[in-house]
C-alpha atoms as a PDB file:
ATOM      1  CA  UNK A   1    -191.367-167.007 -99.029  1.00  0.00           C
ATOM      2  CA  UNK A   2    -192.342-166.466-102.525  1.00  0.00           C
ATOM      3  CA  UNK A   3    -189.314-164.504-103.487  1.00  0.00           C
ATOM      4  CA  UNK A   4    -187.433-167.535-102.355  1.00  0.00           C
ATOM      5  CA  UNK A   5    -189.122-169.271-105.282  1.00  0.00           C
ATOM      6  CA  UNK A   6    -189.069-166.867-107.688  1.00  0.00           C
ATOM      7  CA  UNK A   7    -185.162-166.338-107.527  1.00  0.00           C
ATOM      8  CA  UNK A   8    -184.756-170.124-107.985  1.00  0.00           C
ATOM      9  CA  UNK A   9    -187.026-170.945-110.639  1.00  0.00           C
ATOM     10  CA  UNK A  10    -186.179-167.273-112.448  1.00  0.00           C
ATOM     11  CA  UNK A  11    -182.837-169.157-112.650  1.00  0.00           C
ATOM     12  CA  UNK A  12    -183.812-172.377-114.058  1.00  0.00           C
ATOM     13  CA  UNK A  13    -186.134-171.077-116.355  1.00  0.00           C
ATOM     14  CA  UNK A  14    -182.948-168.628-117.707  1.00  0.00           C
ATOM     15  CA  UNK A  15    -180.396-172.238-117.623  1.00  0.00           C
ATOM     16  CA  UNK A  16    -183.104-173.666-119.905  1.00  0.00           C
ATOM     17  CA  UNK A  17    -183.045-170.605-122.299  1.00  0.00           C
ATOM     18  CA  UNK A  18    -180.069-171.039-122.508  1.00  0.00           C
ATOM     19  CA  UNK A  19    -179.393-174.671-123.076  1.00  0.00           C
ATOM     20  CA  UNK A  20    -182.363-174.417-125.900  1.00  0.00           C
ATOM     21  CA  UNK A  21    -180.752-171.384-127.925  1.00  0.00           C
ATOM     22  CA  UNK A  22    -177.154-171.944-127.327  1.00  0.00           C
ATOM     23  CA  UNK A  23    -174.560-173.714-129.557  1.00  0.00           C
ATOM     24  CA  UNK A  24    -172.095-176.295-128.154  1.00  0.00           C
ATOM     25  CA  UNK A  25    -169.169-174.588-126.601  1.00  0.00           C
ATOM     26  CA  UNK A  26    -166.304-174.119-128.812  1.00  0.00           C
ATOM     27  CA  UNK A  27    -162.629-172.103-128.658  1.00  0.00           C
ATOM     28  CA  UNK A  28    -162.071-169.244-129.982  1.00  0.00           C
ATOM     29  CA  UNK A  29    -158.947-168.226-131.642  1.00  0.00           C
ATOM     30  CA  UNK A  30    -157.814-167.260-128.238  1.00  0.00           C
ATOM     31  CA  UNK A  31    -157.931-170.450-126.754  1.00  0.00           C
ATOM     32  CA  UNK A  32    -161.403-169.373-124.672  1.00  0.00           C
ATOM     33  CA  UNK A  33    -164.173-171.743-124.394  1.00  0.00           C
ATOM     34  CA  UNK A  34    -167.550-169.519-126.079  1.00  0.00           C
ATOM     35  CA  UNK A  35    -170.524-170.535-127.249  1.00  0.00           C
ATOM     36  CA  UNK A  36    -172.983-168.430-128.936  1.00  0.00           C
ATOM     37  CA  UNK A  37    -177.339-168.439-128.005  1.00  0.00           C
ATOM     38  CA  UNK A  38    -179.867-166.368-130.165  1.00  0.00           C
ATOM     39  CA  UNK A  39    -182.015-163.504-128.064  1.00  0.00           C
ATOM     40  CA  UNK A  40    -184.650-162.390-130.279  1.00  0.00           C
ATOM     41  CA  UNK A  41    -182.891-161.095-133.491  1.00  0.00           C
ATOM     42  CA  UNK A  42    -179.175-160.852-131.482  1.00  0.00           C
ATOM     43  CA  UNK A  43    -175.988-163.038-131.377  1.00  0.00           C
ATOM     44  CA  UNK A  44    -175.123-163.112-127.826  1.00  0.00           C
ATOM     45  CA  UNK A  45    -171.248-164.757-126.884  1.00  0.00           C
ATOM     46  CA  UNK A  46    -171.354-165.803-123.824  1.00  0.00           C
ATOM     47  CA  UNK A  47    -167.711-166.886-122.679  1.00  0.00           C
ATOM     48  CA  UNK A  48    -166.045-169.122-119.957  1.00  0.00           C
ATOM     49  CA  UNK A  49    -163.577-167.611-117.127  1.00  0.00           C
ATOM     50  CA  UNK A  50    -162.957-168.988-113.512  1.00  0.00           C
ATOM     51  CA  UNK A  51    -164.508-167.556-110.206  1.00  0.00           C
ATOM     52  CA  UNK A  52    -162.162-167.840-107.312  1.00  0.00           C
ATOM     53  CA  UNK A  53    -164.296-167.576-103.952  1.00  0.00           C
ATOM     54  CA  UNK A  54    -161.176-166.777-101.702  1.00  0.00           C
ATOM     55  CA  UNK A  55    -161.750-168.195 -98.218  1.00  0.00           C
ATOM     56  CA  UNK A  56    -160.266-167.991 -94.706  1.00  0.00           C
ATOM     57  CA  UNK A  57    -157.304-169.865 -93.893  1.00  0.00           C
ATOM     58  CA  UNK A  58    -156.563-172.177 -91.206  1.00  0.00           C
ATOM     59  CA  UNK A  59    -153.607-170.294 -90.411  1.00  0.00           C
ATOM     60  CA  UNK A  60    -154.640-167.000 -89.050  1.00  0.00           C
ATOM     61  CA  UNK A  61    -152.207-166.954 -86.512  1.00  0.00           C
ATOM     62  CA  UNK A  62    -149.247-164.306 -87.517  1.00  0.00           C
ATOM     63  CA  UNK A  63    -148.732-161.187 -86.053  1.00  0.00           C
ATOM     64  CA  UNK A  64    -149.799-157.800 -86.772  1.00  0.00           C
ATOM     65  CA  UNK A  65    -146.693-156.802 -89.160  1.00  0.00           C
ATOM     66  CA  UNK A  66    -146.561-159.867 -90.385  1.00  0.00           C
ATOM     67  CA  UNK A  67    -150.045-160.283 -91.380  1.00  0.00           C
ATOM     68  CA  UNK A  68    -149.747-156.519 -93.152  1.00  0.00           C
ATOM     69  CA  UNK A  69    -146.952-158.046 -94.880  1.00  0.00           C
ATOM     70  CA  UNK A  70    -148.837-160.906 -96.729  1.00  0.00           C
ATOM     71  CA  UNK A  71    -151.621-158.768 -97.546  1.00  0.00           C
ATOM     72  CA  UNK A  72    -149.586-156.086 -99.082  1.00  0.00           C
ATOM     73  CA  UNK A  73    -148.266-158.640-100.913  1.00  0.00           C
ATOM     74  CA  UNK A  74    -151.070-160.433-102.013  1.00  0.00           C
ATOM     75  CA  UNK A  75    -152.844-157.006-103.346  1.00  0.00           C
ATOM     76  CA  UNK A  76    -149.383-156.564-105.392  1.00  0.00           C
ATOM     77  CA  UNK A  77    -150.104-160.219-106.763  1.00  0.00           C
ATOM     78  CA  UNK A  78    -153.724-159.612-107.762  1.00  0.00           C
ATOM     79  CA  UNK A  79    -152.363-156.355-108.454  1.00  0.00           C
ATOM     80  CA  UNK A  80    -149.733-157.679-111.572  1.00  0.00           C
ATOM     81  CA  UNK A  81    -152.326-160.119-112.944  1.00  0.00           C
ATOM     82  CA  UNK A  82    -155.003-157.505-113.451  1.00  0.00           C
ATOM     83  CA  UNK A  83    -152.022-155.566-114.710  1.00  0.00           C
ATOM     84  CA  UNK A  84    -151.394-157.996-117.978  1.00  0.00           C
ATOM     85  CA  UNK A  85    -155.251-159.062-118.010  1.00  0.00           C
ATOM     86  CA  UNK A  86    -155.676-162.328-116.078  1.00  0.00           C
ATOM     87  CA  UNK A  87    -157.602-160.592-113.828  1.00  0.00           C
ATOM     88  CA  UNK A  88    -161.168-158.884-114.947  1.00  0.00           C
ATOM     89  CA  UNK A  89    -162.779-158.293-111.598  1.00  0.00           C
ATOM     90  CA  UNK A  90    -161.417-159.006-107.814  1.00  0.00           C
ATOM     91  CA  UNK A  91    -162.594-157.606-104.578  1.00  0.00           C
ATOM     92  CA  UNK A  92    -163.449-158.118-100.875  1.00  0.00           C
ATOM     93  CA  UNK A  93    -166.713-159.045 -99.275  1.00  0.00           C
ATOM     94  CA  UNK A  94    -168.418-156.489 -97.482  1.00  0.00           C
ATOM     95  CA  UNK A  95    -169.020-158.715 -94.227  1.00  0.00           C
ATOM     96  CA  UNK A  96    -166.923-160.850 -91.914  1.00  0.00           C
ATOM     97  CA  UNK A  97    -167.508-163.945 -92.591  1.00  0.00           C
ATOM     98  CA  UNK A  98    -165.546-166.907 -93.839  1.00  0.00           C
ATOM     99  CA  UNK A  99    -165.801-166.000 -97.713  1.00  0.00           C
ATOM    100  CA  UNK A 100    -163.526-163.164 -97.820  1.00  0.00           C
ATOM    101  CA  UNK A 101    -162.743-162.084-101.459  1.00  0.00           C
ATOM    102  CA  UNK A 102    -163.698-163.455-105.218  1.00  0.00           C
ATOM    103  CA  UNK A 103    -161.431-163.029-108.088  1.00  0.00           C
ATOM    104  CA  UNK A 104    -162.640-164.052-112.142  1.00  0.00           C
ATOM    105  CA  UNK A 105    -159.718-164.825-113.724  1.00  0.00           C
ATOM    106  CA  UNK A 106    -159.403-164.019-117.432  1.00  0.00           C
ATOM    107  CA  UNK A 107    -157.898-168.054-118.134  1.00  0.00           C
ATOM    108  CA  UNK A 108    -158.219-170.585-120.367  1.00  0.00           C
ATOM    109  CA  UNK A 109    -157.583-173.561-118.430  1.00  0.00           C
ATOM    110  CA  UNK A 110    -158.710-175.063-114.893  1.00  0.00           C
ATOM    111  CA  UNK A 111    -155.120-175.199-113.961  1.00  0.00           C
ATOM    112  CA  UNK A 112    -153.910-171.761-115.179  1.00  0.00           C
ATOM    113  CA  UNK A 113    -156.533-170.722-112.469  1.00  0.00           C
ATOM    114  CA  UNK A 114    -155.431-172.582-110.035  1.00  0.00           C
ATOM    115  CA  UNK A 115    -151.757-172.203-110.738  1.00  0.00           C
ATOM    116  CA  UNK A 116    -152.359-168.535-110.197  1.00  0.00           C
ATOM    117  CA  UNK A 117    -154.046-168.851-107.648  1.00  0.00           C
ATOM    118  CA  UNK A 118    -151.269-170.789-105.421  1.00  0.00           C
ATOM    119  CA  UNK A 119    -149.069-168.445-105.971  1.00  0.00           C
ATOM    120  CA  UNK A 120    -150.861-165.445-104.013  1.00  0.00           C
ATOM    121  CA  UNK A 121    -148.571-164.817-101.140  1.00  0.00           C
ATOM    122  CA  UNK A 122    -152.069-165.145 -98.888  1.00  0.00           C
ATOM    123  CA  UNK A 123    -153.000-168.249-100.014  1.00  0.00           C
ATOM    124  CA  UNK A 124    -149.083-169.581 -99.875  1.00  0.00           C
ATOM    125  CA  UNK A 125    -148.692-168.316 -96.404  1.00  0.00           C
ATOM    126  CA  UNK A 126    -152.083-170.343 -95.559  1.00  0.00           C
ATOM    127  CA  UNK A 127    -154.657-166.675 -95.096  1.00  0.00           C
ATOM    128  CA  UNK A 128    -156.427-167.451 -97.301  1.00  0.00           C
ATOM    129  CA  UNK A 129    -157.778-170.868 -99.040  1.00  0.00           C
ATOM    130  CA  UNK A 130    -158.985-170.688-103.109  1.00  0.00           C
ATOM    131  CA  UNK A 131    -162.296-172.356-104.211  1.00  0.00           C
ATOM    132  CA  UNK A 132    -162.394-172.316-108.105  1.00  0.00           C
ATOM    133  CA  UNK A 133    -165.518-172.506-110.520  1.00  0.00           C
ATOM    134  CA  UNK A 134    -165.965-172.254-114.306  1.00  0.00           C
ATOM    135  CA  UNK A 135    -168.205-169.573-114.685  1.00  0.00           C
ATOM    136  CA  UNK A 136    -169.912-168.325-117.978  1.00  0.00           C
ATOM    137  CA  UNK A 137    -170.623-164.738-118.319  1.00  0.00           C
ATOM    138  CA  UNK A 138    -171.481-162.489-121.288  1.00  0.00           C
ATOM    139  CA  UNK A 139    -168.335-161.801-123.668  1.00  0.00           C
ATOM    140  CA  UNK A 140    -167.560-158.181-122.781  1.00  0.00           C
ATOM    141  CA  UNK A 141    -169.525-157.837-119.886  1.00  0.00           C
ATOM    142  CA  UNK A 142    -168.971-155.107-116.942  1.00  0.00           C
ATOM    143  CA  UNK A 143    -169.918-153.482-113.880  1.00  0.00           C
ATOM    144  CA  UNK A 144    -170.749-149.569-113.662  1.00  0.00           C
END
């Protein structure tokens, strides 16, 4: 029970940090919303890009080859947009559930998100339904 708590007030605690050392969000010259918050004696950026929680579909109900079809397509599609650096991180879940995927697109807008987004061939041939977020992260930031 008490690492329940901790995770959630860890959280807050961080959100306030953050709204107490942090500038007002601003573009950069690339069109990305930033903002800038002092750790200590460091400048860190933090920057905003969209998290796409890729869901099931309601229509689930094509047939094998079919199916293989879309998804080859739709790896193709995330495939290209990681390829010109819309993409910086996509992947599956590693359970069966209804949340099957997340994608952070590299965007500037809500609807450049979502435009991309509708034009997977998974989530056009109804697989697969997109739930987008803003989402801040650290400028640069990446997994190992």
């Amino acid at each position: 029970m008490k690492k329940t708590l901790i995770l959630p007030l860890f959280s807050l605690l961080f959100l306030f940090n953050i709204a107490a050392n942090a500038q007002a969000p601003q573009v950069d010259k690339e069109g990305f919303e930033i903002f800038e918050m002092q750790e200590g004696d460091s400048t860190i950026i933090m920057k905003k890009y969209f998290l796409v929680l890729l869901k099931k579909g309601d229509k689930l109900d094509h047939d094998e080859a079919e199916a293989n079809i879309i998804q080859t397509q739709h790896l193709a599609h995330m495939d290209s947009l990681a390829a010109i650096g819309k993409i910086k991180l996509a992947g599956p879940m590693g359970s069966d559930t209804a949340l099957r995927g997340i994608v952070v697109y590299n965007v500037t807008t809500l609807e450049e998100a979502t435009t991309l987004a509708n034009q997977d061939p998974a989530i056009i041939a109804g697989r697969l339904v997109a739930e987008i977020h803003p989402w801040w992260s650290l400028k640069g930031a990446c997994l190992e």
